[in-house]
C-alpha atoms as a PDB file:
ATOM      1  CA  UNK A   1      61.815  77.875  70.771  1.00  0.00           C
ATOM      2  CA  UNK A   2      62.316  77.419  74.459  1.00  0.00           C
ATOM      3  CA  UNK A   3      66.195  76.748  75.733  1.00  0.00           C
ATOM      4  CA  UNK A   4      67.562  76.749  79.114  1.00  0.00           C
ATOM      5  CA  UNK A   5      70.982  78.109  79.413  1.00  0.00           C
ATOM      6  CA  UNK A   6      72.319  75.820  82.025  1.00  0.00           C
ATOM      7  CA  UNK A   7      71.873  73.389  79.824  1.00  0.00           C
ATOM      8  CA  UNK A   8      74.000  75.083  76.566  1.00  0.00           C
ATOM      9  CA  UNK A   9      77.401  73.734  76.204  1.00  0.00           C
ATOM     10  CA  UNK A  10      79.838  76.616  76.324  1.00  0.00           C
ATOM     11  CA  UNK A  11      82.634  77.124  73.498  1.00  0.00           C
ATOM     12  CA  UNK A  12      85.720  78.446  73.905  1.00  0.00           C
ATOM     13  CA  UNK A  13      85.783  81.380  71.078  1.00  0.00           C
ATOM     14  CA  UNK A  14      89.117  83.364  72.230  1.00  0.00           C
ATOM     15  CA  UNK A  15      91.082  82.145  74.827  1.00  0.00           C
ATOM     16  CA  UNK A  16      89.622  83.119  78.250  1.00  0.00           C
ATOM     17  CA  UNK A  17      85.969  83.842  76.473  1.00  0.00           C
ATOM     18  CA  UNK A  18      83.853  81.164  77.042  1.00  0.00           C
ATOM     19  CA  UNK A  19      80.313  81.697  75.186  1.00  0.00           C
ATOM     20  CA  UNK A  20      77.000  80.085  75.769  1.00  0.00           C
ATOM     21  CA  UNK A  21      75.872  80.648  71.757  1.00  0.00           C
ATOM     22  CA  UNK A  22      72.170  80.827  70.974  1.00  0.00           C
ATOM     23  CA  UNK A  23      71.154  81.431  67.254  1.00  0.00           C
ATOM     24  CA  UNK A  24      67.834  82.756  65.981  1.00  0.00           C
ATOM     25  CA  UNK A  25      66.759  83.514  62.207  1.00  0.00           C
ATOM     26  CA  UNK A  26      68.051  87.194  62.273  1.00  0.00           C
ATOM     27  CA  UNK A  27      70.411  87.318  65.673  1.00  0.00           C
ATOM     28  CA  UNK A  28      72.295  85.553  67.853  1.00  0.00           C
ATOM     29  CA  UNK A  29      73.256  85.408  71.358  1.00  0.00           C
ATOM     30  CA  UNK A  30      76.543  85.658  73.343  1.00  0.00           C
ATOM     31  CA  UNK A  31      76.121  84.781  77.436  1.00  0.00           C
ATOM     32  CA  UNK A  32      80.006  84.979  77.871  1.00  0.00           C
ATOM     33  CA  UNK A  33      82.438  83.800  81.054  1.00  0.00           C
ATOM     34  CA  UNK A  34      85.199  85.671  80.620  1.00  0.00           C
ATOM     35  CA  UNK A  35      88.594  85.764  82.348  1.00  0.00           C
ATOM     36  CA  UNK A  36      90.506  88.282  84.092  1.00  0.00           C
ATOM     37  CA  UNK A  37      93.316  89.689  81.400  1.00  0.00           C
ATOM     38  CA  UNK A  38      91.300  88.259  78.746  1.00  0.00           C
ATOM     39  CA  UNK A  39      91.607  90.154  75.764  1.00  0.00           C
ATOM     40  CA  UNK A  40      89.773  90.879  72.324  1.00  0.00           C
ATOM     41  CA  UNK A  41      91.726  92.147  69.764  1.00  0.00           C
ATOM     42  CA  UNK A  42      90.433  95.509  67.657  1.00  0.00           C
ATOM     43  CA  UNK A  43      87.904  94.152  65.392  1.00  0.00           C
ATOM     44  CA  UNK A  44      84.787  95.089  63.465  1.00  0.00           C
ATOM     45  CA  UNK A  45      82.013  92.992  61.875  1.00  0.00           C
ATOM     46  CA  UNK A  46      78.822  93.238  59.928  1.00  0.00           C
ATOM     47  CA  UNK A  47      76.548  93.087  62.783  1.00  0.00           C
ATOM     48  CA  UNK A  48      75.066  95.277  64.931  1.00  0.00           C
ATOM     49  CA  UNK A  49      75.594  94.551  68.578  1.00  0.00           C
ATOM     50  CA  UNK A  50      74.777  95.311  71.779  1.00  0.00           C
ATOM     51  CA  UNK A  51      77.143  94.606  74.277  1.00  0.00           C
ATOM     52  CA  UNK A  52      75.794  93.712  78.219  1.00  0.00           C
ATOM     53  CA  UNK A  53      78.174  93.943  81.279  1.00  0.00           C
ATOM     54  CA  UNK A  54      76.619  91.513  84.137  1.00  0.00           C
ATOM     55  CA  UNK A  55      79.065  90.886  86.098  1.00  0.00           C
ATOM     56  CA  UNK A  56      82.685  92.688  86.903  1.00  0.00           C
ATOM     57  CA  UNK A  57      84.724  95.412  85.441  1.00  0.00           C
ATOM     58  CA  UNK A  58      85.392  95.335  81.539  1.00  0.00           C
ATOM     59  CA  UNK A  59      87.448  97.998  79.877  1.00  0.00           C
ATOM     60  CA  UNK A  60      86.253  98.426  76.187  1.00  0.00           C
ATOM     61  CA  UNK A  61      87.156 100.647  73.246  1.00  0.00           C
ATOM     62  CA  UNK A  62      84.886 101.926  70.746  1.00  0.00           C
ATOM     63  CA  UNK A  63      86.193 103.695  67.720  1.00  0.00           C
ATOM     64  CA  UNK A  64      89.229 104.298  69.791  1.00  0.00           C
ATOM     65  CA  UNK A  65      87.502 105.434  72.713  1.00  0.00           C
ATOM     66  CA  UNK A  66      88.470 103.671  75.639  1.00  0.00           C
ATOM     67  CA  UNK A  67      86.236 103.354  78.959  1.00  0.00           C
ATOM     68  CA  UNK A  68      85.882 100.732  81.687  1.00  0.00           C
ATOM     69  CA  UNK A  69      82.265  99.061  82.044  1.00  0.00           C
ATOM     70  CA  UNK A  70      80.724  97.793  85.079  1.00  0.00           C
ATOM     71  CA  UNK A  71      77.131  95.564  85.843  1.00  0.00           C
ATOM     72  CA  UNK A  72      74.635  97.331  84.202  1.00  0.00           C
ATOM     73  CA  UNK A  73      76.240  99.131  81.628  1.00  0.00           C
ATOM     74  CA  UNK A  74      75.310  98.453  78.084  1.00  0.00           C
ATOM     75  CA  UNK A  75      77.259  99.958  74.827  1.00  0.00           C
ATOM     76  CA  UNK A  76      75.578  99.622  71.042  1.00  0.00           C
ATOM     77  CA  UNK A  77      78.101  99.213  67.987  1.00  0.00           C
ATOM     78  CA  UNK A  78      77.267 100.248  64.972  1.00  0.00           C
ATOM     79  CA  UNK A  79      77.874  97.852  62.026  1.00  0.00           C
ATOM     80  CA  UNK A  80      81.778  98.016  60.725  1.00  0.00           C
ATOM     81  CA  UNK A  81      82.734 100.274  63.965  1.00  0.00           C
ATOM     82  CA  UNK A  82      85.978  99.152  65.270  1.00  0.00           C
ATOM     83  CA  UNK A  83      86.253  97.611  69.448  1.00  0.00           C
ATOM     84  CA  UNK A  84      88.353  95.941  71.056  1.00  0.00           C
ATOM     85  CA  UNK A  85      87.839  95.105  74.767  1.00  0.00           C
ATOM     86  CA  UNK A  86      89.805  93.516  77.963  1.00  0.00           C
ATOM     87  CA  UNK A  87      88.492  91.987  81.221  1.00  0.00           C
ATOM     88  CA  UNK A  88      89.961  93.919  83.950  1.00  0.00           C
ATOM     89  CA  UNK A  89      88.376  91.280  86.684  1.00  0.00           C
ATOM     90  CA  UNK A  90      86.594  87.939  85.392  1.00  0.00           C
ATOM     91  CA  UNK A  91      83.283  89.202  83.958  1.00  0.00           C
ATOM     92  CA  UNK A  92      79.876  88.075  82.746  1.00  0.00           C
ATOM     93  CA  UNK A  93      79.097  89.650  79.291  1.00  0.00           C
ATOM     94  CA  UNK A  94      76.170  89.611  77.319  1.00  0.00           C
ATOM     95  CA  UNK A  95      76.295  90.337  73.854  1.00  0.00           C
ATOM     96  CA  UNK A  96      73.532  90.588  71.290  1.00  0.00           C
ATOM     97  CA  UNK A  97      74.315  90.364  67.443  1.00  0.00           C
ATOM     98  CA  UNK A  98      72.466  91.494  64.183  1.00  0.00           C
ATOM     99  CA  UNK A  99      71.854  89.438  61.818  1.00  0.00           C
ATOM    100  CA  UNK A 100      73.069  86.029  63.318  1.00  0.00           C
ATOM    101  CA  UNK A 101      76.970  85.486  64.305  1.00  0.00           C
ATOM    102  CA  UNK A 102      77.251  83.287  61.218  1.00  0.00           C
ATOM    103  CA  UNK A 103      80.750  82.585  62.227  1.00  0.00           C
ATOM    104  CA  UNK A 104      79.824  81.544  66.215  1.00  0.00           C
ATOM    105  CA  UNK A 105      77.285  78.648  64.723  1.00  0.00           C
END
């Protein structure tokens, strides 16, 4: 499988998170535009994920610890562990799901 991003459509999951969605077998991928005040409500899924800050300042809460995120920074969640998470500045997020985001397809 070969894809180039620029040419994904992006979907509009929440409001202000727009997500170029890729899908493999067992995971899926998240490249995510998202907008400053943009929020994610407390939450917790099946998969394991891995989430990627690119670009700007993300505050995120893990199991009810709450830190902000800049470029580089990457946090793991653990199956069933509750997050939520908030865009303090428009970000670029990258997030990495185990098994595939059934639910993003």
């Amino acid at each position: 499988m070969h894809i180039k991003l620029k040419d994904v459509t992006p979907k509009e999951i929440m409001p202000g998170y727009n997500g170029k969605l890729i899908h493999t077998e067992n995971m899926s991928l998240a490249f995510w535009e998202v907008e400053k005040g943009a929020e994610v409500p407390q939450h917790s899924h099946m998969n394991e994920q891995v989430m990627h800050v690119l670009e700007g300042s993300f505050e995120f809460t893990l199991d009810g610890d709450t830190k902000v995120y800049e470029p580089g920074d990457l946090v793991v969640i653990a199956p069933h562990m509750t997050h939520s998470g908030k865009a303090l500045t428009n970000c670029k997020l990258m997030d990495v799901f185990s098994p595939t985001r059934e639910e993003y397809k």
